[in-house]
PDB file of N, CA and C in Angstrom:
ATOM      1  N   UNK A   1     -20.210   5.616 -18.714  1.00  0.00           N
ATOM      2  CA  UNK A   1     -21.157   4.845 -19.500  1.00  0.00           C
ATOM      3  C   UNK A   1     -22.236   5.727 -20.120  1.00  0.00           C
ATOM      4  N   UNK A   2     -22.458   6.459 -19.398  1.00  0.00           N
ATOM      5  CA  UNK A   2     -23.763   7.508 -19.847  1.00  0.00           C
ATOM      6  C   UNK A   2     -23.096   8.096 -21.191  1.00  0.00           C
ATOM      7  N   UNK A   3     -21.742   8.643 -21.210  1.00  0.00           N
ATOM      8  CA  UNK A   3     -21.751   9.024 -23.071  1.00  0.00           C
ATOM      9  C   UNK A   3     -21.512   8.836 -24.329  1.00  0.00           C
ATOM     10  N   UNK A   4     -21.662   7.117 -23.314  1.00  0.00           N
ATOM     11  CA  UNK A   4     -21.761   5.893 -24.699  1.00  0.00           C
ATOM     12  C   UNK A   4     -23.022   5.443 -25.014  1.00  0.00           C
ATOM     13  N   UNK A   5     -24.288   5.368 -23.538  1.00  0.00           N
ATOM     14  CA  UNK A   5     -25.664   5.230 -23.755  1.00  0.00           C
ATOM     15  C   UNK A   5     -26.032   6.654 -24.384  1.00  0.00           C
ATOM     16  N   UNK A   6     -25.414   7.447 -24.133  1.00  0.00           N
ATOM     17  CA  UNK A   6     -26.022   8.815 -25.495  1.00  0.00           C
ATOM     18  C   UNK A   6     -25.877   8.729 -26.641  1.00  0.00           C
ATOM     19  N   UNK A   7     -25.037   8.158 -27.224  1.00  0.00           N
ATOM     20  CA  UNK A   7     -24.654   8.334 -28.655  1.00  0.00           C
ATOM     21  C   UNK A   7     -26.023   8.010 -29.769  1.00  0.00           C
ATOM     22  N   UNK A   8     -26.275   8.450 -30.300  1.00  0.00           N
ATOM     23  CA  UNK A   8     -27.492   8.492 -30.803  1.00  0.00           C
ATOM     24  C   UNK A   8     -27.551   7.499 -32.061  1.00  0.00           C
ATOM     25  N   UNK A   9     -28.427   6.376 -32.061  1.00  0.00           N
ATOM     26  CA  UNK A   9     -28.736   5.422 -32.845  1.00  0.00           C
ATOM     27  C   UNK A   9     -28.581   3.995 -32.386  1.00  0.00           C
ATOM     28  N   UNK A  10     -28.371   3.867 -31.230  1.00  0.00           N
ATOM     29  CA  UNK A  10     -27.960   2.787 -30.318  1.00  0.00           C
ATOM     30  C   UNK A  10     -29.280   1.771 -30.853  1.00  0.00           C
ATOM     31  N   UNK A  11     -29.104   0.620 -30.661  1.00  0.00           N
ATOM     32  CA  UNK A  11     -30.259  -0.111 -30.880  1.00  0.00           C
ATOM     33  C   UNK A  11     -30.554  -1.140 -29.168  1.00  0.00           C
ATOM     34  N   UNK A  12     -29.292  -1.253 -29.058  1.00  0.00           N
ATOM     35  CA  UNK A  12     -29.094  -2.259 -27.775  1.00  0.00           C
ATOM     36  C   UNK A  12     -27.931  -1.719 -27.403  1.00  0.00           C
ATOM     37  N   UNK A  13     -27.473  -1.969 -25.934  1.00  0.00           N
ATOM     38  CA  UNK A  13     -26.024  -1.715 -25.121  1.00  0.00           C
ATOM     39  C   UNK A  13     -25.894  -2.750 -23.949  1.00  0.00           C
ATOM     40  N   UNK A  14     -24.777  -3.639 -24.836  1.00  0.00           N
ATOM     41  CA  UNK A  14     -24.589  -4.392 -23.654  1.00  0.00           C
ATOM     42  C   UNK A  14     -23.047  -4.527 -22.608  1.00  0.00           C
ATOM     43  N   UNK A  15     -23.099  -4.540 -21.560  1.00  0.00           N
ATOM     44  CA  UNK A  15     -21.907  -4.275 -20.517  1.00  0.00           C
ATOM     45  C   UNK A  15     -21.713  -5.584 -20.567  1.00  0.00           C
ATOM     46  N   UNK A  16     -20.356  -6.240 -20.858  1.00  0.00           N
ATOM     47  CA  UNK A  16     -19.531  -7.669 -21.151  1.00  0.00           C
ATOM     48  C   UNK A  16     -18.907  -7.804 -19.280  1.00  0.00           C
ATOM     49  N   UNK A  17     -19.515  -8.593 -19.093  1.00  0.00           N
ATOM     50  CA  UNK A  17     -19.223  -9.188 -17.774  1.00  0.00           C
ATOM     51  C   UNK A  17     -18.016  -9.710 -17.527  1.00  0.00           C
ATOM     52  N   UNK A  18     -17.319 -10.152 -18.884  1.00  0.00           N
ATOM     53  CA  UNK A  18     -16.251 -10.891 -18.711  1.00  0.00           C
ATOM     54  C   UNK A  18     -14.898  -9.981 -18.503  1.00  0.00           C
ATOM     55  N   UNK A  19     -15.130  -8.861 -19.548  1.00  0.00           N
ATOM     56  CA  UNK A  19     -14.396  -7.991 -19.841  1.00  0.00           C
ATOM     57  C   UNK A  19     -14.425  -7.142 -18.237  1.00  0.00           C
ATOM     58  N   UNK A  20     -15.252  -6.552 -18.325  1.00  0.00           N
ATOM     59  CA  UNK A  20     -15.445  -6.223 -16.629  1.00  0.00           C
ATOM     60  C   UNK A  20     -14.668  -6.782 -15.183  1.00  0.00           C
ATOM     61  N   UNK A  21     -14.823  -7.921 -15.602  1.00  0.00           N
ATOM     62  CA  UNK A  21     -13.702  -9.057 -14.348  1.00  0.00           C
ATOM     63  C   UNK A  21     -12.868  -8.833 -14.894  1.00  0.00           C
ATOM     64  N   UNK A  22     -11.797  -8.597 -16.113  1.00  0.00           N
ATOM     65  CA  UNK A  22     -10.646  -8.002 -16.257  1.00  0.00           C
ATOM     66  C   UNK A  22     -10.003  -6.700 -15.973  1.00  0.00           C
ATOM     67  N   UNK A  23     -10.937  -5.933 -16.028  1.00  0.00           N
ATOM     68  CA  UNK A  23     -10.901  -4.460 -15.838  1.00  0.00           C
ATOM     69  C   UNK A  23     -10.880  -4.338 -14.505  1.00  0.00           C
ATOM     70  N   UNK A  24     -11.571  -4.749 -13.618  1.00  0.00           N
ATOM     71  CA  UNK A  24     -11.703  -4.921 -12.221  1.00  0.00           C
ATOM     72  C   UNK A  24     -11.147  -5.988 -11.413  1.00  0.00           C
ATOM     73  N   UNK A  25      -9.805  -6.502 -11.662  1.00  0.00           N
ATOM     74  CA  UNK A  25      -9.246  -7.439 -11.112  1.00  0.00           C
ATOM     75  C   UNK A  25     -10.358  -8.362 -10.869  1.00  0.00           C
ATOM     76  N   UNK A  26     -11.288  -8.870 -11.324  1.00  0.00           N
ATOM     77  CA  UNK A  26     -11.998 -10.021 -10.492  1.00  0.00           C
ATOM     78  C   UNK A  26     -13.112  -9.414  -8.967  1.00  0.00           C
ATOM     79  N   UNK A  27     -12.704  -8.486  -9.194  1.00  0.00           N
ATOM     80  CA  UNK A  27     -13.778  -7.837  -8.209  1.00  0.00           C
ATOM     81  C   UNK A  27     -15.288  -7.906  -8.850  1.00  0.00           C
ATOM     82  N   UNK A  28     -15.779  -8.906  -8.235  1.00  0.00           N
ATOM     83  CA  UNK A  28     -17.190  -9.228  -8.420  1.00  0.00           C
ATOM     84  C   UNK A  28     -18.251  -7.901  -7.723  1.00  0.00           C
ATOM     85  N   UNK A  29     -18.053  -6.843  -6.463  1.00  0.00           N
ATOM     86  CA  UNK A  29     -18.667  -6.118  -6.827  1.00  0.00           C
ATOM     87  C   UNK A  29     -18.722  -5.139  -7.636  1.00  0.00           C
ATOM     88  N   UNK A  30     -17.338  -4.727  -7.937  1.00  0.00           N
ATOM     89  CA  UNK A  30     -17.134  -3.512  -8.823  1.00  0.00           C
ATOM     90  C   UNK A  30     -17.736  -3.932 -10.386  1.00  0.00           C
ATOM     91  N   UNK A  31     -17.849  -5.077 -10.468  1.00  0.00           N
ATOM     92  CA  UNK A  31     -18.119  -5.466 -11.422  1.00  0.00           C
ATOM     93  C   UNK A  31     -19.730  -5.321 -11.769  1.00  0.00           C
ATOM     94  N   UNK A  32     -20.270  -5.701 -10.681  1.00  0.00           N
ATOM     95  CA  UNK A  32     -21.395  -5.546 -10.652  1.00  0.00           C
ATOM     96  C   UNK A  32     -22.268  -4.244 -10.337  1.00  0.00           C
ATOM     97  N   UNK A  33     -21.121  -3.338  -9.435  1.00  0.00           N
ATOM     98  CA  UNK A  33     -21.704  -2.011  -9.489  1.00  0.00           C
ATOM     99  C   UNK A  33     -22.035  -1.171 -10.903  1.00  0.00           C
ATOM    100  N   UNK A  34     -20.561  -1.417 -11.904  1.00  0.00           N
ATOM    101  CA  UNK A  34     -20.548  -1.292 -13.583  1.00  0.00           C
ATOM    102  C   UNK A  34     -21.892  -1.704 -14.073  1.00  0.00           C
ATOM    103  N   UNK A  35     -21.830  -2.526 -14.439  1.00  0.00           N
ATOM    104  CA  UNK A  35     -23.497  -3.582 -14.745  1.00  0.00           C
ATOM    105  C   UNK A  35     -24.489  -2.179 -14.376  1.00  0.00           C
ATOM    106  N   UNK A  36     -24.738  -2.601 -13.709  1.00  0.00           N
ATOM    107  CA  UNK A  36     -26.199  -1.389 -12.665  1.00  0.00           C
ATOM    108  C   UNK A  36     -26.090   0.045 -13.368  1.00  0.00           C
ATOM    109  N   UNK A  37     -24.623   0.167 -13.151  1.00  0.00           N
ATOM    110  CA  UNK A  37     -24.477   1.944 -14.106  1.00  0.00           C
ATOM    111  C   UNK A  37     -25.006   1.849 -15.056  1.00  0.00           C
ATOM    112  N   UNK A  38     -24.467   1.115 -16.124  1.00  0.00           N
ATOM    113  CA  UNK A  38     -24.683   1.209 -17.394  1.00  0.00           C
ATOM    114  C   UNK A  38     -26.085   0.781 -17.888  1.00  0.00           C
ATOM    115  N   UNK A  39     -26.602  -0.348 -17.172  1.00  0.00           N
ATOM    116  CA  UNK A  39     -28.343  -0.091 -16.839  1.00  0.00           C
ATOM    117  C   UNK A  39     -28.686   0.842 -16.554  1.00  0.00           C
ATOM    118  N   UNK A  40     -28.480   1.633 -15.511  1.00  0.00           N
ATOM    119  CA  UNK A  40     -29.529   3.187 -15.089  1.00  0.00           C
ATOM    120  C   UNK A  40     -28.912   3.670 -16.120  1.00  0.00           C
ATOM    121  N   UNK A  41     -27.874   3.781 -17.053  1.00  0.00           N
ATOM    122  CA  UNK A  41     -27.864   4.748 -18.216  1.00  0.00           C
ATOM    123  C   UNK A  41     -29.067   4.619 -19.082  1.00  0.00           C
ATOM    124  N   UNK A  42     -29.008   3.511 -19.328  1.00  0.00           N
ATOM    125  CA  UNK A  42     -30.002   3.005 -20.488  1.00  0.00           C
ATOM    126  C   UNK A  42     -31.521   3.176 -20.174  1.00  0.00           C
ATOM    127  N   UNK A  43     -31.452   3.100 -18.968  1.00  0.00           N
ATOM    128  CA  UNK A  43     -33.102   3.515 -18.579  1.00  0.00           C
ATOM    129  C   UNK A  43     -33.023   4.509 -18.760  1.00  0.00           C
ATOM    130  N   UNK A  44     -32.018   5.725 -18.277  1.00  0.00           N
ATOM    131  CA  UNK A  44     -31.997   7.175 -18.451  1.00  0.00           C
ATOM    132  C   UNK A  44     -32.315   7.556 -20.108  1.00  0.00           C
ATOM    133  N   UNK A  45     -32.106   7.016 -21.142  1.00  0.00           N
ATOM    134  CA  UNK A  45     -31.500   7.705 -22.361  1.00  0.00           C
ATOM    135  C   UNK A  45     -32.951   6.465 -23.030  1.00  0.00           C
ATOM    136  N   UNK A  46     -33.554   5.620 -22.785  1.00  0.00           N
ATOM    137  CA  UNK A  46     -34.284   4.626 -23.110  1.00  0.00           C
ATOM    138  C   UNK A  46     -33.845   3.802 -24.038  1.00  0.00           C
ATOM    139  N   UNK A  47     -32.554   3.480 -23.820  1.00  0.00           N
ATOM    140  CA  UNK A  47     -31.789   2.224 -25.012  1.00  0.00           C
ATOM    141  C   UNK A  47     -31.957   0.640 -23.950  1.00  0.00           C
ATOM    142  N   UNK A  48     -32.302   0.147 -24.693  1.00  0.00           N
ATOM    143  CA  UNK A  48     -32.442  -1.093 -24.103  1.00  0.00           C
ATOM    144  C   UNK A  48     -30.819  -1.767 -24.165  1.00  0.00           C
ATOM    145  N   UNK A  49     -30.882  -2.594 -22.705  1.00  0.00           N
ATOM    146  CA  UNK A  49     -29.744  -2.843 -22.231  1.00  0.00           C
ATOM    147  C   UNK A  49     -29.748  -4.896 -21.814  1.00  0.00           C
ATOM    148  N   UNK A  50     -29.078  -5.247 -23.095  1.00  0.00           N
ATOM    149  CA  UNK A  50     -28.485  -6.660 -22.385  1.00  0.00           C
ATOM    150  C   UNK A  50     -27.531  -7.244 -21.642  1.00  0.00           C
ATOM    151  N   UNK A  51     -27.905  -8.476 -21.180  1.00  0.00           N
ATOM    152  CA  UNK A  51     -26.971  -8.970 -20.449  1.00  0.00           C
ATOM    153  C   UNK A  51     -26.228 -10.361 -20.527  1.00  0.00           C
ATOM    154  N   UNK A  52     -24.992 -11.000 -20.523  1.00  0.00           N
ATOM    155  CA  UNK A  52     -25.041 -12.607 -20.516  1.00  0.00           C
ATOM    156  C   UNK A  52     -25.636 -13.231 -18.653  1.00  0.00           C
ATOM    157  N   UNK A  53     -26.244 -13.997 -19.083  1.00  0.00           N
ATOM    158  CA  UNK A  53     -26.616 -14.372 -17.884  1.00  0.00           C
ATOM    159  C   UNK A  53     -26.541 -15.834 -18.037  1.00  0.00           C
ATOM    160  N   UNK A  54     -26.310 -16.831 -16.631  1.00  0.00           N
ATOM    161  CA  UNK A  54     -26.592 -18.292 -16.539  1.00  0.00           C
ATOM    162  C   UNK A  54     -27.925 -18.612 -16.541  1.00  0.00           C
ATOM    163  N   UNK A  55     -28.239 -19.498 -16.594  1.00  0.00           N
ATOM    164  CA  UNK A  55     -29.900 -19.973 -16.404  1.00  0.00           C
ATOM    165  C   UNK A  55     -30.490 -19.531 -15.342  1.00  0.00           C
ATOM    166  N   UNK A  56     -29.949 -19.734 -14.176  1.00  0.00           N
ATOM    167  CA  UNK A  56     -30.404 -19.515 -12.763  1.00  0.00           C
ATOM    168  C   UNK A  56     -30.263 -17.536 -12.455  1.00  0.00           C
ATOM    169  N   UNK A  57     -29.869 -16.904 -13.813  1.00  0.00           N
ATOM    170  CA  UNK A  57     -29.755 -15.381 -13.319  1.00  0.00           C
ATOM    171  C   UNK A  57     -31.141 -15.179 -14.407  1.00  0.00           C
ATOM    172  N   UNK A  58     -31.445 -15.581 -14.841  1.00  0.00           N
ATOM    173  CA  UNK A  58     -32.250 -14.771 -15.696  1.00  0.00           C
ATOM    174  C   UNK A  58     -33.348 -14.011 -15.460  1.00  0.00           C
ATOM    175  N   UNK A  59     -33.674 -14.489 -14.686  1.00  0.00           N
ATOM    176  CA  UNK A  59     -35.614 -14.312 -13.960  1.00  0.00           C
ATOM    177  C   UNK A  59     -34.550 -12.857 -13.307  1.00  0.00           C
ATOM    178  N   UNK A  60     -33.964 -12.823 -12.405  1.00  0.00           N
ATOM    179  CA  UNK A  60     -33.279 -11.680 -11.927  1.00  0.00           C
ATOM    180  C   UNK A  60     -32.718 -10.513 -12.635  1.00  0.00           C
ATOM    181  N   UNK A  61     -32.025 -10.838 -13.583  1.00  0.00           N
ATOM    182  CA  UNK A  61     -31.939 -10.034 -14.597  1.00  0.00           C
ATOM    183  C   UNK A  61     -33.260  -9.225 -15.299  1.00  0.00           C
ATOM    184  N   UNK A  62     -33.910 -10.230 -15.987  1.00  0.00           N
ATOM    185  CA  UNK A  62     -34.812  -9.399 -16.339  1.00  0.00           C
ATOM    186  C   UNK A  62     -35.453  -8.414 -14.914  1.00  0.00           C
ATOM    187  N   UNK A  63     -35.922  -9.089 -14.140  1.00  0.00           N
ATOM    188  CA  UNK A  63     -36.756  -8.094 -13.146  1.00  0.00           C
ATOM    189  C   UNK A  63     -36.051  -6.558 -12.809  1.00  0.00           C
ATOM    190  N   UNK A  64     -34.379  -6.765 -12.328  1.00  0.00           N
ATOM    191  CA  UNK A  64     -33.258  -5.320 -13.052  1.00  0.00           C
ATOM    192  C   UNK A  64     -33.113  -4.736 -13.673  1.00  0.00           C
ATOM    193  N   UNK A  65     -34.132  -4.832 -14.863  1.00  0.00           N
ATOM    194  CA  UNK A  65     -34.437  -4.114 -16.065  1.00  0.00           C
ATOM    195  C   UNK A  65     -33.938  -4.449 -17.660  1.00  0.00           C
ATOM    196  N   UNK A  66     -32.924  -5.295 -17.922  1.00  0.00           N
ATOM    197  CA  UNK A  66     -32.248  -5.739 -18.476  1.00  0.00           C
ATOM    198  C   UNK A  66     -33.835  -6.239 -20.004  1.00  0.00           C
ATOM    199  N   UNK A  67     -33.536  -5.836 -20.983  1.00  0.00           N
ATOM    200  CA  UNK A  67     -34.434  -6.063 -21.813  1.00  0.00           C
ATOM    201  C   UNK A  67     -33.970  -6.923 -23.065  1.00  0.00           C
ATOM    202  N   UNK A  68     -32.419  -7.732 -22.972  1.00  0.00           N
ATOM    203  CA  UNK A  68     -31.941  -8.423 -23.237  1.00  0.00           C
ATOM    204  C   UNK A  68     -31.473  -9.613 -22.656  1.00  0.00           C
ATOM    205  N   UNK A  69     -31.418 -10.847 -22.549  1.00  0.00           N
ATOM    206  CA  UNK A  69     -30.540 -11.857 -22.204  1.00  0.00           C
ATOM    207  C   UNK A  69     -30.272 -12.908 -22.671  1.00  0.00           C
ATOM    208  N   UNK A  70     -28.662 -12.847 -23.116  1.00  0.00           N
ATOM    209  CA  UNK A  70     -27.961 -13.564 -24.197  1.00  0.00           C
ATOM    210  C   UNK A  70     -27.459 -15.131 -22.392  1.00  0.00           C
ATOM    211  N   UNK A  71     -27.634 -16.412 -23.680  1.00  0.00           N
ATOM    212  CA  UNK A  71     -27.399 -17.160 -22.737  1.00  0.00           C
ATOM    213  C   UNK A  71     -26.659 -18.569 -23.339  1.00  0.00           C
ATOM    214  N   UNK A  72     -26.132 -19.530 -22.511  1.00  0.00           N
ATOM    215  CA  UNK A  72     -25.599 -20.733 -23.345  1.00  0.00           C
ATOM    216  C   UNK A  72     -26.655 -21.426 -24.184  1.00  0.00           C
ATOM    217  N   UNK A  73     -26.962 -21.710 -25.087  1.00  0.00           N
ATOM    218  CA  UNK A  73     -27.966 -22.405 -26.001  1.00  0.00           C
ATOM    219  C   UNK A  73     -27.853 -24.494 -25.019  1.00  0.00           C
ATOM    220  N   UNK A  74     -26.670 -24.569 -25.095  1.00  0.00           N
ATOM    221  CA  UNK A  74     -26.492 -25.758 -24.293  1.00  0.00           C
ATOM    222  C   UNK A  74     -27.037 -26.003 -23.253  1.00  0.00           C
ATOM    223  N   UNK A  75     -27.043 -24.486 -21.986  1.00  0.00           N
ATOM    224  CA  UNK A  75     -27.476 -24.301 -20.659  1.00  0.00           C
ATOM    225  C   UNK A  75     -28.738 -24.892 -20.818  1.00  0.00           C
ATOM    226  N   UNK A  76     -29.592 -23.809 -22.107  1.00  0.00           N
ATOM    227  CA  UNK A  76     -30.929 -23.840 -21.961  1.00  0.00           C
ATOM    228  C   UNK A  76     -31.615 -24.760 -22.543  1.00  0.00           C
ATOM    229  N   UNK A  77     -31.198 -25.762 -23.006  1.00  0.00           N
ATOM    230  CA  UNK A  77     -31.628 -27.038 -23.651  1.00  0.00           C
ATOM    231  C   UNK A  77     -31.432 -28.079 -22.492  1.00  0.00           C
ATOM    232  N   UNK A  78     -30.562 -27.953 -21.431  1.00  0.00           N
ATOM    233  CA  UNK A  78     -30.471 -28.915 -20.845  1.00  0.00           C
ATOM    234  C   UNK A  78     -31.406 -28.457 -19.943  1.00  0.00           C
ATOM    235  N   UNK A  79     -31.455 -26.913 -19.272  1.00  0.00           N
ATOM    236  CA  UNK A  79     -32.505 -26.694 -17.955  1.00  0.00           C
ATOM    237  C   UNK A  79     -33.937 -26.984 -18.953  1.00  0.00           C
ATOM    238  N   UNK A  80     -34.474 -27.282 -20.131  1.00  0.00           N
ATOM    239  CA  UNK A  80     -35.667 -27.545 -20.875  1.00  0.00           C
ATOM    240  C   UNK A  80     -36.085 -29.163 -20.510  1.00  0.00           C
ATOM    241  N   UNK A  81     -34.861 -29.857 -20.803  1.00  0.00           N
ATOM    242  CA  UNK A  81     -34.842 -31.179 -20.982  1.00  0.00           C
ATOM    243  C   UNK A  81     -35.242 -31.946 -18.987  1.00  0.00           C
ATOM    244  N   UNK A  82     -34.094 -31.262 -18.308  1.00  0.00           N
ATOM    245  CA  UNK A  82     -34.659 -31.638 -17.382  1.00  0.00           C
ATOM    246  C   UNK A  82     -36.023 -31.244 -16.622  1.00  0.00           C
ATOM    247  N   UNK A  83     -36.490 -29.920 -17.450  1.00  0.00           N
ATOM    248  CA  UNK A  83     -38.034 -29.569 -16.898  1.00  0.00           C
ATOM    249  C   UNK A  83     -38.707 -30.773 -17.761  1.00  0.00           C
ATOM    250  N   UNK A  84     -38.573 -31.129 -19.065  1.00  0.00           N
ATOM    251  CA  UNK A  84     -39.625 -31.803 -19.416  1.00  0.00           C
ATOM    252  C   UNK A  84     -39.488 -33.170 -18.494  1.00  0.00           C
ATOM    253  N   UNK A  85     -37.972 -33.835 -18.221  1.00  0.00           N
ATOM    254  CA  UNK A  85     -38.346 -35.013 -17.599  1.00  0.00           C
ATOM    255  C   UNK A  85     -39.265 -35.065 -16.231  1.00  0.00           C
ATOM    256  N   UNK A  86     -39.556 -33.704 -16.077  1.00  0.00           N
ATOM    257  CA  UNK A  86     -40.388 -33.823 -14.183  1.00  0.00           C
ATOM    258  C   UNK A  86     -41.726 -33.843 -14.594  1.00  0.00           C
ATOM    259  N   UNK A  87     -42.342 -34.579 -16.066  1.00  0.00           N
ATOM    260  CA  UNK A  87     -43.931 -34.632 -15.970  1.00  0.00           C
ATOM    261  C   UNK A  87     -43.739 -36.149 -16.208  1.00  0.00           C
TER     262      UNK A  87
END
């Protein structure tokens, strides 16, 4: 991953989660160890690095460093809708 976060002019780099569970039989840690690499690349080289995340990953994500997060537009209209119904 690091000499793809080098390539010079990067604007964003994001590691496809989905693609990853293919590559890794479904191995959810290897998958997730990937993820983390290709983050510490991006911190290394200072390219900002996104992620897809569910509603309930996001707050986590970001705090991992992740300076992107792409998400369902549907997800987040509905986790909106049910925050507004709790006033």
């Amino acid at each position: 991953s690091e000499e793809i976060v080098a390539t010079p002019g990067l604007s964003v780099v994001i590691p496809g989660p989905g693609d990853l569970r293919r590559a890794y039989n479904g191995d959810s840690e290897s998958v997730e160890a990937a993820i983390q690499r290709v983050l510490a690349a991006c911190k290394d080289f200072q390219v900002p690095c996104g992620i897809t995340a569910g509603i309930d990953d996001v707050v986590e994500r970001l705090e991992q460093g992740f300076k992107m997060i792409i998400a369902s537009d549907l997800a987040t209209i509905e986790t909106g809708r049910e925050f507004l119904r709790s006033f």
